[in-house]
C-alpha atoms as a PDB file:
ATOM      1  CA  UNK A   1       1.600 -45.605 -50.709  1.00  0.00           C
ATOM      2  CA  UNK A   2       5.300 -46.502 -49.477  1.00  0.00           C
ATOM      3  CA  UNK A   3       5.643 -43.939 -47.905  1.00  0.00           C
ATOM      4  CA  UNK A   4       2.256 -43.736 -45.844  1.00  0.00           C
ATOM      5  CA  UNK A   5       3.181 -47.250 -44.586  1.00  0.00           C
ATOM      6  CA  UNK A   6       6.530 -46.057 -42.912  1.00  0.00           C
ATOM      7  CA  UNK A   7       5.082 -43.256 -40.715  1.00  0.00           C
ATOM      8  CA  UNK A   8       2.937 -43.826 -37.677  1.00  0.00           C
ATOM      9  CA  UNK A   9      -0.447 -42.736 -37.419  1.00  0.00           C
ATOM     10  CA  UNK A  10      -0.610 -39.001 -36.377  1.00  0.00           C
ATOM     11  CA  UNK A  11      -2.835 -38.850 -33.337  1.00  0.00           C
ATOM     12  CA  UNK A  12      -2.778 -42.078 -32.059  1.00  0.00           C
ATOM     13  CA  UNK A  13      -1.001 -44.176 -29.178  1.00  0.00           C
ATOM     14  CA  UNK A  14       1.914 -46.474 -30.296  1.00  0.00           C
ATOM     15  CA  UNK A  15      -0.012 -49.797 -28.640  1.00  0.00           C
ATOM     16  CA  UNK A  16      -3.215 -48.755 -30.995  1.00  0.00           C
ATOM     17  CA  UNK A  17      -1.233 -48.729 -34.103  1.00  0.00           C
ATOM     18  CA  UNK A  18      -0.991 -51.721 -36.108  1.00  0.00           C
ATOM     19  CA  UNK A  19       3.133 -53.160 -37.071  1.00  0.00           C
ATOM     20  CA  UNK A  20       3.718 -55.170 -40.135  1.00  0.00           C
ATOM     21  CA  UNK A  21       4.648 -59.015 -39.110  1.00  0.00           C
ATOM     22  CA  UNK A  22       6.639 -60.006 -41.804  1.00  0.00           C
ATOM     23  CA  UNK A  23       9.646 -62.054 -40.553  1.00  0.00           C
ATOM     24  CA  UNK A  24      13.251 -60.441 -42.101  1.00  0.00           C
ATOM     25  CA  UNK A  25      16.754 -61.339 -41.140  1.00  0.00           C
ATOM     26  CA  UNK A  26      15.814 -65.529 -40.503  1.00  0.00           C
ATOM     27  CA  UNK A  27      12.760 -65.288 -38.955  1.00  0.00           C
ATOM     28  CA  UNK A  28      14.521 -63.542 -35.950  1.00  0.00           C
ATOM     29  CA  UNK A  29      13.180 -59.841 -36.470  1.00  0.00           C
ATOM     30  CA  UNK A  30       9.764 -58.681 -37.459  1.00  0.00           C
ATOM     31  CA  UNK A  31       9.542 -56.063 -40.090  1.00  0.00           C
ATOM     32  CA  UNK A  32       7.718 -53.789 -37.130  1.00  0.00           C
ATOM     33  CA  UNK A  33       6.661 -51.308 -39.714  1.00  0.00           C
ATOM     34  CA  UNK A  34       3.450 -48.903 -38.953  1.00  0.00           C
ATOM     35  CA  UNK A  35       0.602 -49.769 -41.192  1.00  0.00           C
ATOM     36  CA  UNK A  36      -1.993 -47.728 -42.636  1.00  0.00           C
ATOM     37  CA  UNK A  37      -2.142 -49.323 -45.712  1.00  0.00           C
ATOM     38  CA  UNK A  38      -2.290 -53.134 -45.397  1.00  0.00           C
ATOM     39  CA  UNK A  39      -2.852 -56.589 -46.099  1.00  0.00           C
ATOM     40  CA  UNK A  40      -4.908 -59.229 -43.953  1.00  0.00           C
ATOM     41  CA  UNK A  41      -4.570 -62.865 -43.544  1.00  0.00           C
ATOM     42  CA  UNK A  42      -7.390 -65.256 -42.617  1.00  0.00           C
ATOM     43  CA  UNK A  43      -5.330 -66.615 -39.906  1.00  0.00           C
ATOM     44  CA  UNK A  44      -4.783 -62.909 -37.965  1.00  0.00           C
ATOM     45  CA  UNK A  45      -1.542 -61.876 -39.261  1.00  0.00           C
ATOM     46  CA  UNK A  46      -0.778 -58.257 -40.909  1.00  0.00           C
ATOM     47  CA  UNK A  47       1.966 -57.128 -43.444  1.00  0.00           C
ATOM     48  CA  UNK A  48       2.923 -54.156 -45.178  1.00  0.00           C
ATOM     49  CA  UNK A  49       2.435 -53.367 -48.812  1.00  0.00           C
ATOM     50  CA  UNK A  50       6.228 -54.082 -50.056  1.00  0.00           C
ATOM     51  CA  UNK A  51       6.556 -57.551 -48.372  1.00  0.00           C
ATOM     52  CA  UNK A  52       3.055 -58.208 -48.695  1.00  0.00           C
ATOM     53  CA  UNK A  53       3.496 -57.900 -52.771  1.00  0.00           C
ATOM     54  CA  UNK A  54       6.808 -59.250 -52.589  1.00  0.00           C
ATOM     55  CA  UNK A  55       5.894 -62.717 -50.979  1.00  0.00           C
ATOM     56  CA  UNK A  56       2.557 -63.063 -51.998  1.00  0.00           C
ATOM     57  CA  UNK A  57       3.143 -62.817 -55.697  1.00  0.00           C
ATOM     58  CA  UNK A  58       5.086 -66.269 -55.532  1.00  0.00           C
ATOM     59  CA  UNK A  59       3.729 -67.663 -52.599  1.00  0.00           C
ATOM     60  CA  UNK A  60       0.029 -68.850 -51.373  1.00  0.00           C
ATOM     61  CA  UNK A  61       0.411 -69.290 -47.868  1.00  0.00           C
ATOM     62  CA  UNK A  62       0.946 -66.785 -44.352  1.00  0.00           C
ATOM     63  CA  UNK A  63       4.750 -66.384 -43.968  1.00  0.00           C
ATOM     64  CA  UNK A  64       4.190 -66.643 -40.568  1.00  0.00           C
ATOM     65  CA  UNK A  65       1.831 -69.752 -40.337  1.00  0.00           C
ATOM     66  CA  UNK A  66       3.188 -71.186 -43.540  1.00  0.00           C
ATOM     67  CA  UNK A  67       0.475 -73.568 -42.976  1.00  0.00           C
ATOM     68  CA  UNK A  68      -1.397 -73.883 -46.158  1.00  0.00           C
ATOM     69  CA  UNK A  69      -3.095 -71.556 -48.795  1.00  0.00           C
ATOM     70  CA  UNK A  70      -4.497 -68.633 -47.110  1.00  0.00           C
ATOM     71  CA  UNK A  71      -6.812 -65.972 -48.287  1.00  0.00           C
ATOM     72  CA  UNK A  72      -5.879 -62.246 -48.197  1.00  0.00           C
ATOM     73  CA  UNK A  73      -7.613 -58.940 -47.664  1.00  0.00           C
ATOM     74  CA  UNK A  74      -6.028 -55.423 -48.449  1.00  0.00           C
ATOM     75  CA  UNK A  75      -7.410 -53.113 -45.616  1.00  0.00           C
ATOM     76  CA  UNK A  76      -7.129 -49.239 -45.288  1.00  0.00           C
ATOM     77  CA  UNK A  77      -6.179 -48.809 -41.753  1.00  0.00           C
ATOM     78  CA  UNK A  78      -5.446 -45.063 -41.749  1.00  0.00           C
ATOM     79  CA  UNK A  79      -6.705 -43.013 -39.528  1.00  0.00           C
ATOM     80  CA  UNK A  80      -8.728 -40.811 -42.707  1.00  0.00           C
ATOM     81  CA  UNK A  81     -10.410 -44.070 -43.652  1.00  0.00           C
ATOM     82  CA  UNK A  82     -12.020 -44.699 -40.161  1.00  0.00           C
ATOM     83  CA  UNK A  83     -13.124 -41.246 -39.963  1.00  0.00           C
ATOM     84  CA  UNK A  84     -14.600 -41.503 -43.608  1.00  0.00           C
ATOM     85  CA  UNK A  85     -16.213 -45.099 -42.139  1.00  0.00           C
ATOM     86  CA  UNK A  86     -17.093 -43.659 -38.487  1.00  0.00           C
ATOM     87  CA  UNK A  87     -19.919 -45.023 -36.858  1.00  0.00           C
ATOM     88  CA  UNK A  88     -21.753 -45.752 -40.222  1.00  0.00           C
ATOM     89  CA  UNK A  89     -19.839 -48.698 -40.544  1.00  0.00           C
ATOM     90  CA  UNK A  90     -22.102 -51.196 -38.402  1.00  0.00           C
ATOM     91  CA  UNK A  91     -25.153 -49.433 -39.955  1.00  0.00           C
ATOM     92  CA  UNK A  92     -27.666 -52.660 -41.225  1.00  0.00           C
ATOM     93  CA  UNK A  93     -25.844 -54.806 -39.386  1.00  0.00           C
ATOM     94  CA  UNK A  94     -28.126 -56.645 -36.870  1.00  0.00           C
ATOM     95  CA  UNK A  95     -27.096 -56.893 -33.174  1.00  0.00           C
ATOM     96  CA  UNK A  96     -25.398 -60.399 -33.355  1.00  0.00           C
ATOM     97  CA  UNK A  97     -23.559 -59.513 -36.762  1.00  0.00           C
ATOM     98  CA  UNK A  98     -22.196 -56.039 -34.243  1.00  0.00           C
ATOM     99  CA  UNK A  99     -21.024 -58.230 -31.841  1.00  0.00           C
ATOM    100  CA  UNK A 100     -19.527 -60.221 -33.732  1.00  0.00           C
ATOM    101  CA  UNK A 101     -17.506 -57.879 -35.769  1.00  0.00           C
ATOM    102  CA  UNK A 102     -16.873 -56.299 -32.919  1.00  0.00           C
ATOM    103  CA  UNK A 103     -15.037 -59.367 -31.369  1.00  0.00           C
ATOM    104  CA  UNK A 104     -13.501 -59.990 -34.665  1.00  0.00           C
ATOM    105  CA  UNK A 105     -11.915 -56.554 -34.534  1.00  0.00           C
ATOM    106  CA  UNK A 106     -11.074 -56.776 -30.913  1.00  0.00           C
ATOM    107  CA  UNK A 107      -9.361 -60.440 -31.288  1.00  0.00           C
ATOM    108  CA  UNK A 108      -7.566 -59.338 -34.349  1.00  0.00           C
ATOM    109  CA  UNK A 109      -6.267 -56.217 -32.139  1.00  0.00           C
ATOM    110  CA  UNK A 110      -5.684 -58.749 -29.108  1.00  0.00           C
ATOM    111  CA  UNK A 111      -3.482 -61.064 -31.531  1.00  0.00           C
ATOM    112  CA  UNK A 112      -1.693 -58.306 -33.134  1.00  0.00           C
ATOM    113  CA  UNK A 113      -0.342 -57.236 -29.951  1.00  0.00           C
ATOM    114  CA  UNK A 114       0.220 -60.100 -28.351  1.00  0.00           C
ATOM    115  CA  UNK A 115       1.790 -61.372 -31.593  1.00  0.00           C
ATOM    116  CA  UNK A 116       4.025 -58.228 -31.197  1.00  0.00           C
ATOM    117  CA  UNK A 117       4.848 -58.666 -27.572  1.00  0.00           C
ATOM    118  CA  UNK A 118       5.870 -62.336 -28.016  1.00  0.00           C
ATOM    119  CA  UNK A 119       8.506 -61.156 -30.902  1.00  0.00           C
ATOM    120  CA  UNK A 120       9.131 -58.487 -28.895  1.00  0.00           C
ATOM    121  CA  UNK A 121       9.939 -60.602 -25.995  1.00  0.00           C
ATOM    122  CA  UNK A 122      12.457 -63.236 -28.119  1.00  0.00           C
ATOM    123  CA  UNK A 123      14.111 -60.112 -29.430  1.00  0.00           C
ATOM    124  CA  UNK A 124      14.873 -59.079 -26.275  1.00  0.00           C
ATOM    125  CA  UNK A 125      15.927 -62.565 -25.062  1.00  0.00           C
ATOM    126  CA  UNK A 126      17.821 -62.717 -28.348  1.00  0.00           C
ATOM    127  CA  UNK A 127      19.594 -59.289 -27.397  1.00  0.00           C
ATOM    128  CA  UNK A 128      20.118 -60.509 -23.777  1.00  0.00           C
ATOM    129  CA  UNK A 129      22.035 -63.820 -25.076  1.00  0.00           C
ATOM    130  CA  UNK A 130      23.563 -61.321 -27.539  1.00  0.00           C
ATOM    131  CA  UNK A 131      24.537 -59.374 -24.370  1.00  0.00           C
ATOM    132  CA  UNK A 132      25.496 -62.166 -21.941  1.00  0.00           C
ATOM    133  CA  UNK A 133      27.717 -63.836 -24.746  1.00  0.00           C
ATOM    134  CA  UNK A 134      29.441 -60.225 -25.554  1.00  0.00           C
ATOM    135  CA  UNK A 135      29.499 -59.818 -21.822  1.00  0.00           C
ATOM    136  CA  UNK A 136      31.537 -63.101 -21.403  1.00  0.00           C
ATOM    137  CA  UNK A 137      33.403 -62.593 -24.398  1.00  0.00           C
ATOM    138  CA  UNK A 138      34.649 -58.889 -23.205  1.00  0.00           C
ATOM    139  CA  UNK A 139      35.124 -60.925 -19.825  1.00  0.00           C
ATOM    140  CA  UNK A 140      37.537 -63.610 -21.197  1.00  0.00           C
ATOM    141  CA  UNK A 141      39.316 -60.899 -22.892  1.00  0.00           C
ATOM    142  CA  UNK A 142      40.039 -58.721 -20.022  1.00  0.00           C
ATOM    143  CA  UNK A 143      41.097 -62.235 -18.142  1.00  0.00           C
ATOM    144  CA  UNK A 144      42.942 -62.887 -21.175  1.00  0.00           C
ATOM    145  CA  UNK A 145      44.920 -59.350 -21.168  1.00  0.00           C
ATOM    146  CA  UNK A 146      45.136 -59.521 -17.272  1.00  0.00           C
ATOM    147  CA  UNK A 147      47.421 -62.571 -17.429  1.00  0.00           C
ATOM    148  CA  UNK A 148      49.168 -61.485 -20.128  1.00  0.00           C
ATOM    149  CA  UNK A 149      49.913 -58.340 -17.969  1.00  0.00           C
ATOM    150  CA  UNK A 150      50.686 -60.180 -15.278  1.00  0.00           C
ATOM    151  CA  UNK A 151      53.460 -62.300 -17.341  1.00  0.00           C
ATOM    152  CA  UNK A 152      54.857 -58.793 -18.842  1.00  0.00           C
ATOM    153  CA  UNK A 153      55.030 -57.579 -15.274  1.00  0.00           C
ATOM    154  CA  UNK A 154      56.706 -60.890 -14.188  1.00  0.00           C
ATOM    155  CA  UNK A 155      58.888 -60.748 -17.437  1.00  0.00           C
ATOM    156  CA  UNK A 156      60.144 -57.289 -16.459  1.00  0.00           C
ATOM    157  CA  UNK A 157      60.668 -57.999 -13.152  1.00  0.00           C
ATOM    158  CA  UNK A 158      62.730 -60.719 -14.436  1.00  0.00           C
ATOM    159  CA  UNK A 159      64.656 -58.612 -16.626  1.00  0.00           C
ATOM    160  CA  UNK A 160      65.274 -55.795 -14.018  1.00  0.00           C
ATOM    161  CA  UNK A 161      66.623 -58.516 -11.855  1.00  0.00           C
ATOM    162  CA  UNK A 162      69.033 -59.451 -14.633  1.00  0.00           C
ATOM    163  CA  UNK A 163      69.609 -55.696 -15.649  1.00  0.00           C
ATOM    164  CA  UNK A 164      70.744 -55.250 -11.799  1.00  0.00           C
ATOM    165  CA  UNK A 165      73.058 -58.285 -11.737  1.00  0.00           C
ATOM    166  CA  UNK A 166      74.753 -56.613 -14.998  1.00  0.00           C
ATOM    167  CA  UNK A 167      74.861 -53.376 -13.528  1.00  0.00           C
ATOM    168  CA  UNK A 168      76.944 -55.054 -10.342  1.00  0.00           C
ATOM    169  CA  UNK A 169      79.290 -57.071 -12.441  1.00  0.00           C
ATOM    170  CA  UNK A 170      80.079 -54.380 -14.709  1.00  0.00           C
ATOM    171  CA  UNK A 171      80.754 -52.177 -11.776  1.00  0.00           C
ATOM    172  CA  UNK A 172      82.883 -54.950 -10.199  1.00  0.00           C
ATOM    173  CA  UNK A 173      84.412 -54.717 -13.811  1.00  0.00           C
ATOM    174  CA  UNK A 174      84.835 -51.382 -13.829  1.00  0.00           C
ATOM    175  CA  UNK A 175      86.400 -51.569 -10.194  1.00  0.00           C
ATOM    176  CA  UNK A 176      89.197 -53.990 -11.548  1.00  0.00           C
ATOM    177  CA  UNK A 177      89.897 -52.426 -14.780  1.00  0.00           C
ATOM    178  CA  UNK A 178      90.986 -49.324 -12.565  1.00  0.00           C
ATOM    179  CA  UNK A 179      92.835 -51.126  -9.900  1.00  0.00           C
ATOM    180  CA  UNK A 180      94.724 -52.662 -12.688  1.00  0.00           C
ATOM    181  CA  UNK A 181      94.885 -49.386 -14.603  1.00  0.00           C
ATOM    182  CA  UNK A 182      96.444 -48.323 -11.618  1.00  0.00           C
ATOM    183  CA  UNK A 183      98.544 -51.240 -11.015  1.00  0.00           C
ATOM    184  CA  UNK A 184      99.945 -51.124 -14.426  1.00  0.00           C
ATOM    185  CA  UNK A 185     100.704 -46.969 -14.378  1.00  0.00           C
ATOM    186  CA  UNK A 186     102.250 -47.877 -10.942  1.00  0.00           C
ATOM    187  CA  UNK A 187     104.369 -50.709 -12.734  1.00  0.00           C
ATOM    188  CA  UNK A 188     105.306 -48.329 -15.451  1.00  0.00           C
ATOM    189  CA  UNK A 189     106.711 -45.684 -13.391  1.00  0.00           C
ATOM    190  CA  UNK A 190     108.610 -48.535 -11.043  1.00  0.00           C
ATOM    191  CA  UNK A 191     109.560 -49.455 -14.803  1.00  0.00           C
ATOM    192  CA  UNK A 192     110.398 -45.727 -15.422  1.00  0.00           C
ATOM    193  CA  UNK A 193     112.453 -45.181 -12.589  1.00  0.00           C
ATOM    194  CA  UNK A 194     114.476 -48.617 -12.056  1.00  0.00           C
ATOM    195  CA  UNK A 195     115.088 -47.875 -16.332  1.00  0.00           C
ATOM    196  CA  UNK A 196     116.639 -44.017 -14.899  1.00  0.00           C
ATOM    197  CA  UNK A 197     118.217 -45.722 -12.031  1.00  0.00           C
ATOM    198  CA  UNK A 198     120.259 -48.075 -14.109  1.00  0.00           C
ATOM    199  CA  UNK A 199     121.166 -45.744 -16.823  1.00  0.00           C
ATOM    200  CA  UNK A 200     122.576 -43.958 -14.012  1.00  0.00           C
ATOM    201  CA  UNK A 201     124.566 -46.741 -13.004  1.00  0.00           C
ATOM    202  CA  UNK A 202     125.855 -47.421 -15.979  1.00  0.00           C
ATOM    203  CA  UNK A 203     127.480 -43.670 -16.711  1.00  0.00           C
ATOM    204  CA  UNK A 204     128.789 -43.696 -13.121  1.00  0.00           C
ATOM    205  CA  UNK A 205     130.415 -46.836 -13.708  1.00  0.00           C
ATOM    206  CA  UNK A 206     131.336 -45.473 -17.322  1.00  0.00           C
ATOM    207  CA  UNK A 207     132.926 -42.788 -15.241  1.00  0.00           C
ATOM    208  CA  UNK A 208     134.817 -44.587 -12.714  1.00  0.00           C
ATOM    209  CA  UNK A 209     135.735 -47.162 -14.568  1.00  0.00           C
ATOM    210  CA  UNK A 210     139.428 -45.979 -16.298  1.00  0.00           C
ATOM    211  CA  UNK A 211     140.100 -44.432 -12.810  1.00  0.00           C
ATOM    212  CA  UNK A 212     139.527 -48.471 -10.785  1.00  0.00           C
ATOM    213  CA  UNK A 213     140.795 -49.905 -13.934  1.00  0.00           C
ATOM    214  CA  UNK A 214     144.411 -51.831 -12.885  1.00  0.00           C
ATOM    215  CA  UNK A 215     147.536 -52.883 -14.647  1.00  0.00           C
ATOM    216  CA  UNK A 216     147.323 -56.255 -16.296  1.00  0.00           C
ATOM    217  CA  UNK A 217     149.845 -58.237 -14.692  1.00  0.00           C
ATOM    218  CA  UNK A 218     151.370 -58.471 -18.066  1.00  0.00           C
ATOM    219  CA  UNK A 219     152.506 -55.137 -18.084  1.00  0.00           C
ATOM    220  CA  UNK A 220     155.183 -53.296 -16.567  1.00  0.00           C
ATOM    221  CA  UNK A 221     157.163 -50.306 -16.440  1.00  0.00           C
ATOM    222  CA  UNK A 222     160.116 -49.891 -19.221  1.00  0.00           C
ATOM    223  CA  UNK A 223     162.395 -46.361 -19.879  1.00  0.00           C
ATOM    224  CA  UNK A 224     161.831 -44.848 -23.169  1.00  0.00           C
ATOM    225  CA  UNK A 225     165.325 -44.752 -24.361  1.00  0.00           C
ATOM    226  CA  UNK A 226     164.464 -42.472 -27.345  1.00  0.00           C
ATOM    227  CA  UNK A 227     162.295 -39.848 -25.635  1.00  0.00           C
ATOM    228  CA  UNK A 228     163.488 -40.187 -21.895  1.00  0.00           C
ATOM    229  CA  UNK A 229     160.108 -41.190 -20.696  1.00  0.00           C
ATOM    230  CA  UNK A 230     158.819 -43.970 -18.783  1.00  0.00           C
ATOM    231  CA  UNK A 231     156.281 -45.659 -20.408  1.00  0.00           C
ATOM    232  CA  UNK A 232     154.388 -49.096 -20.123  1.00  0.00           C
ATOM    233  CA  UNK A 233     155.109 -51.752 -22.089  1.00  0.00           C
ATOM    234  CA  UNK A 234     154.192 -55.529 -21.946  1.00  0.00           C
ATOM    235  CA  UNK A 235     156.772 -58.328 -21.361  1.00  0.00           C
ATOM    236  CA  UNK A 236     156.687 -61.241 -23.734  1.00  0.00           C
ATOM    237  CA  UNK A 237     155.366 -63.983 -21.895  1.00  0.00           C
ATOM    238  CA  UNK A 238     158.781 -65.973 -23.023  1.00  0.00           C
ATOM    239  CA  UNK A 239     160.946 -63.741 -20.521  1.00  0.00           C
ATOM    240  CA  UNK A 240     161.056 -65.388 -17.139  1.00  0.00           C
ATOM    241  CA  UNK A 241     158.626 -63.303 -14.479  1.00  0.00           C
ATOM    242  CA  UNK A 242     162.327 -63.509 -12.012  1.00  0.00           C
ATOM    243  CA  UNK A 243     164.235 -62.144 -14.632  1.00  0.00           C
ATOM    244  CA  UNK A 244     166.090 -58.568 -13.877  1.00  0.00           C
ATOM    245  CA  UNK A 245     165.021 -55.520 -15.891  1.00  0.00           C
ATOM    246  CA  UNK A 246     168.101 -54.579 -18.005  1.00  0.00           C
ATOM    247  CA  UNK A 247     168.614 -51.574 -19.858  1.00  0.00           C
ATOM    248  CA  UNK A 248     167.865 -51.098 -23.093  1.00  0.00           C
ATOM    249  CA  UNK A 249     170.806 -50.072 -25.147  1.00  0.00           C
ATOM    250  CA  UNK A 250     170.632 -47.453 -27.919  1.00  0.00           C
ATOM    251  CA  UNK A 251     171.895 -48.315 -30.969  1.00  0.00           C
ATOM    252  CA  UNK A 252     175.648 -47.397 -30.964  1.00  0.00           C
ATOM    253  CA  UNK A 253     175.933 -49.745 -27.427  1.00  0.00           C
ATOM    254  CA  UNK A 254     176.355 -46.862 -24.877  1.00  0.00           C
ATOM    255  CA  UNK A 255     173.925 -46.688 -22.290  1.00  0.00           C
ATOM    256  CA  UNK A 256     171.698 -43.203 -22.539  1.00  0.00           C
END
């Protein structure tokens, strides 16, 4: 039975086949399931077996209307059941009682559908909100991600300005930590050569000095009277500078 509600009726047009009108998720979606086995209402609505015995066991009223107690009819709407009925069916019935089942049928069809197309229709308004709201959601996003773009973009340019300004001062850093690399290898070889230059100095005037170097005035020129030889020796600073250079005698008073 189950499964004979959830297939459509083979053979026949979509708009002739009869949708269950149970409300699901809120009210906002009809159940939409084909029907071959159903259940009636008094007030023209339709529902499959499975909600039909769900709500009905607890409930009196349509689901839809829920206006009051309602009576209920189970139906056979499959396509072998109106060929089993055929023509038959209005058999006894006088002209007045064919016409009016006959408008009872068509009505009920007439409601179904237009039952159908006005759920249809706030389902599709519901999915066009659904869309417009998505639609400006995605929208605000994109805006959203476009400015934050734009504040990256104006971020990096920022930071390749800065990047550039570092790049020039450490070149400008680079250019004086050579020139004073080269000022101070400059000053060290100056250094180097002034450092030769007096060494230099200093050994010539090492050299020339005992050859420059004169007699203290303190010293003069005395005989030797033991060796012969002239040699220097200093004069007391008692003796009189005027005084006249005598002899020296040797020991036995004779002079040499």
């Amino acid at each position: 039975m189950e499964e004979a509600c959830n297939g459509e009726a083979e053979g026949m047009h979509p708009l002739l086949v009869f949708h269950c009108n149970f409300p699901t998720k809120g009210k906002e979606q009809l159940c939409n399931r084909p029907l071959e086995d159903a259940w009636v209402t008094a007030c023209s609505h339709i529902f499959c077996y499975s909600h039909a015995k769900e709500w009905f066991q607890t409930n009196n009223d349509c689901p839809v209307c829920r206006s009051g107690r309602v009576n209920v009819l189970r139906v056979n709407l499959s396509q072998a059941s109106v060929t089993r009925r055929g023509r038959m069916a209005l058999l006894g019935m006088t002209p007045t009682e064919v016409m009016q089942a006959t408008q009872t049928a068509l009505s009920f069809w007439v409601d179904q559908k237009v039952y159908e197309f006005v759920a249809m229709g706030h389902r599709q308004k519901q999915l066009a909100d659904q869309q417009k709201a998505a639609e400006e959601h995605i929208k605000s996003k994109l805006q959203e991600a476009e400015d934050q773009c734009n504040a990256m973009e104006a971020e990096q340019q920022q930071i390749n300005k800065k990047i550039d300004v570092a790049e020039k001062e450490k070149l400008k850093v680079s250019e004086e930590l050579e020139r004073l690399r080269c000022e101070v290898a400059a000053a060290e070889d100056r250094h180097s050569r002034l450092q030769r230059q007096v060494v230099g100095e200093q050994r010539q005037d090492l050299f020339r000095r005992p050859l420059l170097e004169e007699p203290s005035p303190s010293t003069a020129l005395a005989p030797d009277s033991v060796a012969g030889r002239r040699t220097s020796r200093t004069i007391p600073d008692s003796v009189p500078r005027n005084t006249p250079f005598r002899e020296p005698r040797n020991i036995l008073g004779c002079a040499s």
